[in-house]
N, C-alpha and C. Protein backbone atom coordinates (compact mmCIF):
# COMPACT_ATOMS: atom_id res chain seq x y z
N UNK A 1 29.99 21.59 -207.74
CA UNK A 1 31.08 21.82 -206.81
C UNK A 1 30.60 21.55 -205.39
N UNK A 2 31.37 20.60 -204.69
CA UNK A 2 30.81 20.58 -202.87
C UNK A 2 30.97 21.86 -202.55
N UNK A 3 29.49 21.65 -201.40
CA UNK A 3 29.93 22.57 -200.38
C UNK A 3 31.38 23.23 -199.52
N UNK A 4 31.73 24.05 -198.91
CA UNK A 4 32.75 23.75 -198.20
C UNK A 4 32.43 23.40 -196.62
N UNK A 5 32.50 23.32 -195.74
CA UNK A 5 32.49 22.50 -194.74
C UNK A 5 31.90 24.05 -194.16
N UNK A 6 32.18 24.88 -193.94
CA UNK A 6 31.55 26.40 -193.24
C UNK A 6 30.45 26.41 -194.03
N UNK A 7 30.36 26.42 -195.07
CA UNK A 7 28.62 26.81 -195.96
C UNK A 7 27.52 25.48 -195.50
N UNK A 8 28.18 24.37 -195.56
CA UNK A 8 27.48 23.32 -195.07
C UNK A 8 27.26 23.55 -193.59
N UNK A 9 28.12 23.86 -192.63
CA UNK A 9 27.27 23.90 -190.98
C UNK A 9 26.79 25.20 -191.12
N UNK A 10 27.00 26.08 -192.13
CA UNK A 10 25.81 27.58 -192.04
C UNK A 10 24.42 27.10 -192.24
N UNK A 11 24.37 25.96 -193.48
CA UNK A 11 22.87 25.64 -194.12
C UNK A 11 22.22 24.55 -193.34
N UNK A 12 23.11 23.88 -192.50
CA UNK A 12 22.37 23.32 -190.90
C UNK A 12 21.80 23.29 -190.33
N UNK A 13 22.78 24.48 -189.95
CA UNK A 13 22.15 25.49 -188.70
C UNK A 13 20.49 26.01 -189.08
N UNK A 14 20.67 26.93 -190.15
CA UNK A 14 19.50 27.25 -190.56
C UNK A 14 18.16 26.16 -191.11
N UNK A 15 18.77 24.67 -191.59
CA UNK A 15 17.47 24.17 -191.77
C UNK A 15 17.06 23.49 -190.38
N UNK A 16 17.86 23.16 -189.92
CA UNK A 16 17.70 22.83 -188.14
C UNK A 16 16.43 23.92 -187.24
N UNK A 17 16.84 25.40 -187.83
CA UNK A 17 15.99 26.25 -186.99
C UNK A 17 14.85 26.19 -187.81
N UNK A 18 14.69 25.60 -188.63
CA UNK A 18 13.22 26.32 -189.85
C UNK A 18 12.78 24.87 -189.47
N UNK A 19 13.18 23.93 -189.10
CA UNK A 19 12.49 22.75 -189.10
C UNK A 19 10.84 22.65 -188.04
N UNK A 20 9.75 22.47 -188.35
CA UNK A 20 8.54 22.94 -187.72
C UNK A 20 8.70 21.60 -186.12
N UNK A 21 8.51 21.96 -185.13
CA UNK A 21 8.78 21.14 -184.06
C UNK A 21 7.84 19.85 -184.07
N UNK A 22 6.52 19.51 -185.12
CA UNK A 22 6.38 18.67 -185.46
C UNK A 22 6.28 17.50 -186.66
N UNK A 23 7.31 17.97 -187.79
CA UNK A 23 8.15 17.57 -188.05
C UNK A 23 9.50 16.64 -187.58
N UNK A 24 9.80 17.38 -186.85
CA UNK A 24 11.29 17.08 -185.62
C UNK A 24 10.76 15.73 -184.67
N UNK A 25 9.16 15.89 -184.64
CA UNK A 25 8.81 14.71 -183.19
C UNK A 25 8.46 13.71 -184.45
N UNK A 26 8.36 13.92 -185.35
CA UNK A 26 7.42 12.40 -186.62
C UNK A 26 9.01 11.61 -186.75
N UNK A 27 9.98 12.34 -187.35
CA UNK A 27 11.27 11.98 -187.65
C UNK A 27 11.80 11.07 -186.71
N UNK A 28 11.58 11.69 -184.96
CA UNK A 28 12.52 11.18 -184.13
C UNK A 28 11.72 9.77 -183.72
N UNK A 29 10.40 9.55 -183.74
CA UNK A 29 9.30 8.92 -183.60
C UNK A 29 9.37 7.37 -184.77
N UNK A 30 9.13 8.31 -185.91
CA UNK A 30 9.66 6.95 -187.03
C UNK A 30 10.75 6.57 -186.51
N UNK A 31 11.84 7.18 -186.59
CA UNK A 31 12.84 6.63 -186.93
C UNK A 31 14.05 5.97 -185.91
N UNK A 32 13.32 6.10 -184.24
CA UNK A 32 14.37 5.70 -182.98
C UNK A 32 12.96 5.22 -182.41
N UNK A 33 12.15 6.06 -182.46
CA UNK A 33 10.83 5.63 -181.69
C UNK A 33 10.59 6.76 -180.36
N UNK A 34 11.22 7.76 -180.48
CA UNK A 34 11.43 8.72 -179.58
C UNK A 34 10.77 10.00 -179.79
N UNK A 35 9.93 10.39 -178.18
CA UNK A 35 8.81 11.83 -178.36
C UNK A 35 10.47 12.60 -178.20
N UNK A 36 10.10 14.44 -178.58
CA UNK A 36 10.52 15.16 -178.00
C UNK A 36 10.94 15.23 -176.63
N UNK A 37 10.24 15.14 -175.99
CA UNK A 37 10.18 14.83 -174.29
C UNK A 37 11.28 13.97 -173.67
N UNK A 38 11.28 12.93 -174.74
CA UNK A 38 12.73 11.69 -174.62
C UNK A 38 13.49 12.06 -175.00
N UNK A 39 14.03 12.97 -176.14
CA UNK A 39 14.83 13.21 -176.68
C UNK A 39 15.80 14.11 -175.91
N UNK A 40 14.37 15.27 -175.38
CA UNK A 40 15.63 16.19 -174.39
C UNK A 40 15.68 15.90 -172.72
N UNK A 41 14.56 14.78 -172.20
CA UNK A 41 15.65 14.05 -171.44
C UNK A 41 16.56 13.18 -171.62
N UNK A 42 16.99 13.08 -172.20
CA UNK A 42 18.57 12.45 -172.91
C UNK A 42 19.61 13.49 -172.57
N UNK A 43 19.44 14.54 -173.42
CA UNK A 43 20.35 15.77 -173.20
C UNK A 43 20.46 16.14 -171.96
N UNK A 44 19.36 16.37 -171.30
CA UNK A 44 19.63 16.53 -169.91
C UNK A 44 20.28 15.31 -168.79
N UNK A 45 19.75 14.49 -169.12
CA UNK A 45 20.56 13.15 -168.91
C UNK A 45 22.41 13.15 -168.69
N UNK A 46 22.67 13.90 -170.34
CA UNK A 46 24.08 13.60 -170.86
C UNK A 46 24.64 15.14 -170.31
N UNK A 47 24.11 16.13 -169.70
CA UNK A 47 24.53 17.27 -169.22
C UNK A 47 24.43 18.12 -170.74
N UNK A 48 23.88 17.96 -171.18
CA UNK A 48 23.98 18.97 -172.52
C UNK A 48 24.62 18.55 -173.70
N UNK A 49 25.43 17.64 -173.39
CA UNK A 49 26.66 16.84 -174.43
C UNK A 49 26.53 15.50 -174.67
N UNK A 50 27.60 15.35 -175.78
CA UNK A 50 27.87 14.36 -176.46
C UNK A 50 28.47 12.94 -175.46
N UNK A 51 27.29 11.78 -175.48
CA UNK A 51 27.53 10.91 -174.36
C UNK A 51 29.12 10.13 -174.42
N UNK A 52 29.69 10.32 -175.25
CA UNK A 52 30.90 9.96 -175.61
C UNK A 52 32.19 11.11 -174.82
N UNK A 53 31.72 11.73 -175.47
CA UNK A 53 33.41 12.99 -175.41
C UNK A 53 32.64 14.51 -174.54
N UNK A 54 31.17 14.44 -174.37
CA UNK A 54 30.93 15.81 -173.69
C UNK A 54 30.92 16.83 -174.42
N UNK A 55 31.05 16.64 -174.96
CA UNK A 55 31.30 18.26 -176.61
C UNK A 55 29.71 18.04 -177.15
N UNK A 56 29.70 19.43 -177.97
CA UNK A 56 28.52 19.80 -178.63
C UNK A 56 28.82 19.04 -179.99
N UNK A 57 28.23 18.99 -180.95
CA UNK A 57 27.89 18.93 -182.38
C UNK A 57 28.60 20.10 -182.81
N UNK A 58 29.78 20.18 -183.34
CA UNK A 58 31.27 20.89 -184.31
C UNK A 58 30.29 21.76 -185.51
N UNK A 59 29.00 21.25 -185.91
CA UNK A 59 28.34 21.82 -187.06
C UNK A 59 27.14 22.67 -186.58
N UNK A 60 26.80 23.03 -184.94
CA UNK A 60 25.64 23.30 -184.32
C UNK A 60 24.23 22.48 -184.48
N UNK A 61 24.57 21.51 -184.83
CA UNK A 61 22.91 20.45 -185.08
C UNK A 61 23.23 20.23 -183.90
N UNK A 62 21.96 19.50 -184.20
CA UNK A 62 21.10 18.79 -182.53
C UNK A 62 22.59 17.74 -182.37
N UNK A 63 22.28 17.33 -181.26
CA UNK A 63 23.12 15.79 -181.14
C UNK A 63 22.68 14.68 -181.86
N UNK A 64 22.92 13.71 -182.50
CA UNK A 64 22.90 12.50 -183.14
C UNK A 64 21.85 11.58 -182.43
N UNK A 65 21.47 10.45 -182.37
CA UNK A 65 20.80 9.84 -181.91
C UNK A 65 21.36 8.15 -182.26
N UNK A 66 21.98 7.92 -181.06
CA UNK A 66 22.72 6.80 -181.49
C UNK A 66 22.19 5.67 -181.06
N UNK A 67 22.26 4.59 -182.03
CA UNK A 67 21.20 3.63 -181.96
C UNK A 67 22.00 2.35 -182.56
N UNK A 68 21.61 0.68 -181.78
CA UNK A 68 22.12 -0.48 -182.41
C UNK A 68 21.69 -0.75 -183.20
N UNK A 69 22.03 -0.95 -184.55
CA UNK A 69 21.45 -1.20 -185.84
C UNK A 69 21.00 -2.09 -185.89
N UNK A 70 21.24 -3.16 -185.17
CA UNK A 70 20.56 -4.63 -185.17
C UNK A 70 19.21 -4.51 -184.25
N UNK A 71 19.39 -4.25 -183.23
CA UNK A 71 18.29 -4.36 -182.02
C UNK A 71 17.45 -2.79 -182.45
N UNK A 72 17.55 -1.61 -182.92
CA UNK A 72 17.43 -0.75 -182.93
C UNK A 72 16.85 0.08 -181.69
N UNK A 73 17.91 -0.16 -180.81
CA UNK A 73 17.54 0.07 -179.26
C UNK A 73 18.67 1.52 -178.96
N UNK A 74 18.25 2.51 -179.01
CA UNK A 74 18.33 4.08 -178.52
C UNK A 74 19.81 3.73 -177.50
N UNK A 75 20.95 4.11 -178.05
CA UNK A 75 22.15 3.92 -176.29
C UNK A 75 22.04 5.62 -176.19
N UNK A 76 22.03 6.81 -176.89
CA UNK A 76 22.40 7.30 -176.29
C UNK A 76 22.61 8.64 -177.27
N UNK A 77 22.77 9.96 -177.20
CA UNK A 77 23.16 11.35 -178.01
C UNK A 77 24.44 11.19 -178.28
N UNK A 78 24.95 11.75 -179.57
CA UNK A 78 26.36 11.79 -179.86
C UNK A 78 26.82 12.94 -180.83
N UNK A 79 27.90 13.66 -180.71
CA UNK A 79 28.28 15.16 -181.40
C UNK A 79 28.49 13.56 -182.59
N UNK A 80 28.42 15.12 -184.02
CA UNK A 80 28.95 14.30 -185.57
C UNK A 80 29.93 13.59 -185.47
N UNK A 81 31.17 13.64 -184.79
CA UNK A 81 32.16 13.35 -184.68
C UNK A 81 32.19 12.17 -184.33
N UNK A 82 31.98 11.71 -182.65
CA UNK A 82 31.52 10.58 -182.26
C UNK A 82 30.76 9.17 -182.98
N UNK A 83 29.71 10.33 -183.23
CA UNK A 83 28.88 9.11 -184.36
C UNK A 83 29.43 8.75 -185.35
N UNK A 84 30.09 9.68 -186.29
CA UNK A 84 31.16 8.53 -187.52
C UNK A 84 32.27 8.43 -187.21
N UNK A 85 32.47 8.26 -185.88
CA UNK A 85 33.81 7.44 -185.41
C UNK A 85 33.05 5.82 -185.17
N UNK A 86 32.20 5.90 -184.64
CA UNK A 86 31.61 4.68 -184.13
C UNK A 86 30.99 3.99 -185.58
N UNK A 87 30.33 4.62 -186.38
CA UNK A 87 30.00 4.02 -188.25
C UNK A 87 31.45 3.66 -188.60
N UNK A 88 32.53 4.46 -188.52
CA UNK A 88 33.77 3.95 -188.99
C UNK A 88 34.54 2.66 -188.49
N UNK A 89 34.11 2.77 -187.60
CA UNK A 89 34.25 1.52 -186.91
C UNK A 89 33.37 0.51 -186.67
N UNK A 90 32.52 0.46 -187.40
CA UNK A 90 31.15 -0.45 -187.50
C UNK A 90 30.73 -0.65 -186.48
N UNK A 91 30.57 -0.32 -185.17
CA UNK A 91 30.34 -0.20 -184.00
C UNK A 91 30.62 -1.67 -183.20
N UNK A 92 31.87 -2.00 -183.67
CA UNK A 92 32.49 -2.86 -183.39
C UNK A 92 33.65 -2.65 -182.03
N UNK A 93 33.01 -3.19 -180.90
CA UNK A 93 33.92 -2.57 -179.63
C UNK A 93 35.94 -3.03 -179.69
N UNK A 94 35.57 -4.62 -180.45
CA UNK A 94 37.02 -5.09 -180.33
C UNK A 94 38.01 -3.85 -181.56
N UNK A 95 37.39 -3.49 -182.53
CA UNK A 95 38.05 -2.33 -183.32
C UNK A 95 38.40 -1.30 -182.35
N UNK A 96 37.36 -0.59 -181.85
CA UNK A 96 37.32 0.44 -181.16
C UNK A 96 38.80 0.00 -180.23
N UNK A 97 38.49 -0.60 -179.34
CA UNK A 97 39.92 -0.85 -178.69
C UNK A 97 40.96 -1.21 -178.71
N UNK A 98 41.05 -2.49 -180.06
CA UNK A 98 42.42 -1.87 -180.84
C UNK A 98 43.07 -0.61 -180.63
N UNK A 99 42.04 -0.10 -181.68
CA UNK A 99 42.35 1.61 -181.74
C UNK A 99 43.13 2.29 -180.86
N UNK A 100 42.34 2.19 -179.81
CA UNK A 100 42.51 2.98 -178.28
C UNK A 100 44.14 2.42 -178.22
N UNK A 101 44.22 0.88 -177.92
CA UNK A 101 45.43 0.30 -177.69
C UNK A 101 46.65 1.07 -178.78
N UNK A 102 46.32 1.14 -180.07
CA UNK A 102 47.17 1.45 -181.06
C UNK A 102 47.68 2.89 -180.43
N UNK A 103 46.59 3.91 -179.92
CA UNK A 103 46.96 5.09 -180.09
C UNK A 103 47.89 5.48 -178.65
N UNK A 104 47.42 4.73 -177.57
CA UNK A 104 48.49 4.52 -176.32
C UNK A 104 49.60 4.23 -176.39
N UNK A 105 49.92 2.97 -177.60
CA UNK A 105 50.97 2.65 -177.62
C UNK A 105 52.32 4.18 -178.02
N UNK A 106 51.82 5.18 -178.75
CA UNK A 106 52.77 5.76 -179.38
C UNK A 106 52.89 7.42 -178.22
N UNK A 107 51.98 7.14 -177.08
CA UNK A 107 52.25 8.13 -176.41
C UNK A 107 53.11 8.50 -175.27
N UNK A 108 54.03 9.29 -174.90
CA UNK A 108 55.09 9.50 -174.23
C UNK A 108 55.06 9.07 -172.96
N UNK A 109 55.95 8.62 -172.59
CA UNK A 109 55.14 8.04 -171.08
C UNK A 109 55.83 9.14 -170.17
């Protein structure tokens, strides 16, 4: 049976805090190429938030670490949300603004 969406950001939260802080620097290191040190000047960078929308992470994790899949070049922190808006959209800007365009079109003027 899935999780439900509350038991899943409870078991998050908690493996997020149990995670050993070097652990957290090998991960961010493999896998963006980023120390700790980079990571939370970013955050401080982005004021605490999500470089997109300003919001936290909806599940209490860290922020995302958003990255061009091709170049694998670091743009920037992103709440869950953000980031699989941008995977949903294959990080394709002309989609993205469709989008935007689609969703203007139906708003009240």
């Amino acid at each position: 049976m899935p999780w439900s969406k509350a038991k899943r950001a409870t078991y998050m939260r908690r493996w997020d805090r149990n995670q050993p802080m070097d652990q957290r620097e090998k991960d961010l290191k493999r896998r963006f190429g980023l120390s700790l040190g980079e990571y939370d000047d970013l955050i401080q960078k982005q004021q605490g938030g999500c470089a997109i929308c300003g919001g936290k992470d909806q599940t209490g994790r860290r922020l995302s670490v958003d990255h061009d899949h091709s170049t694998d070049q670091v743009r920037g922190l992103l709440c869950g949300n953000c980031n699989r808006a941008l995977g949903a959209f294959q990080d394709n800007p002309v989609l993205i603004e469709r989008a935007a365009r689609y969703l203007r079109s139906f708003r009240k003027r």
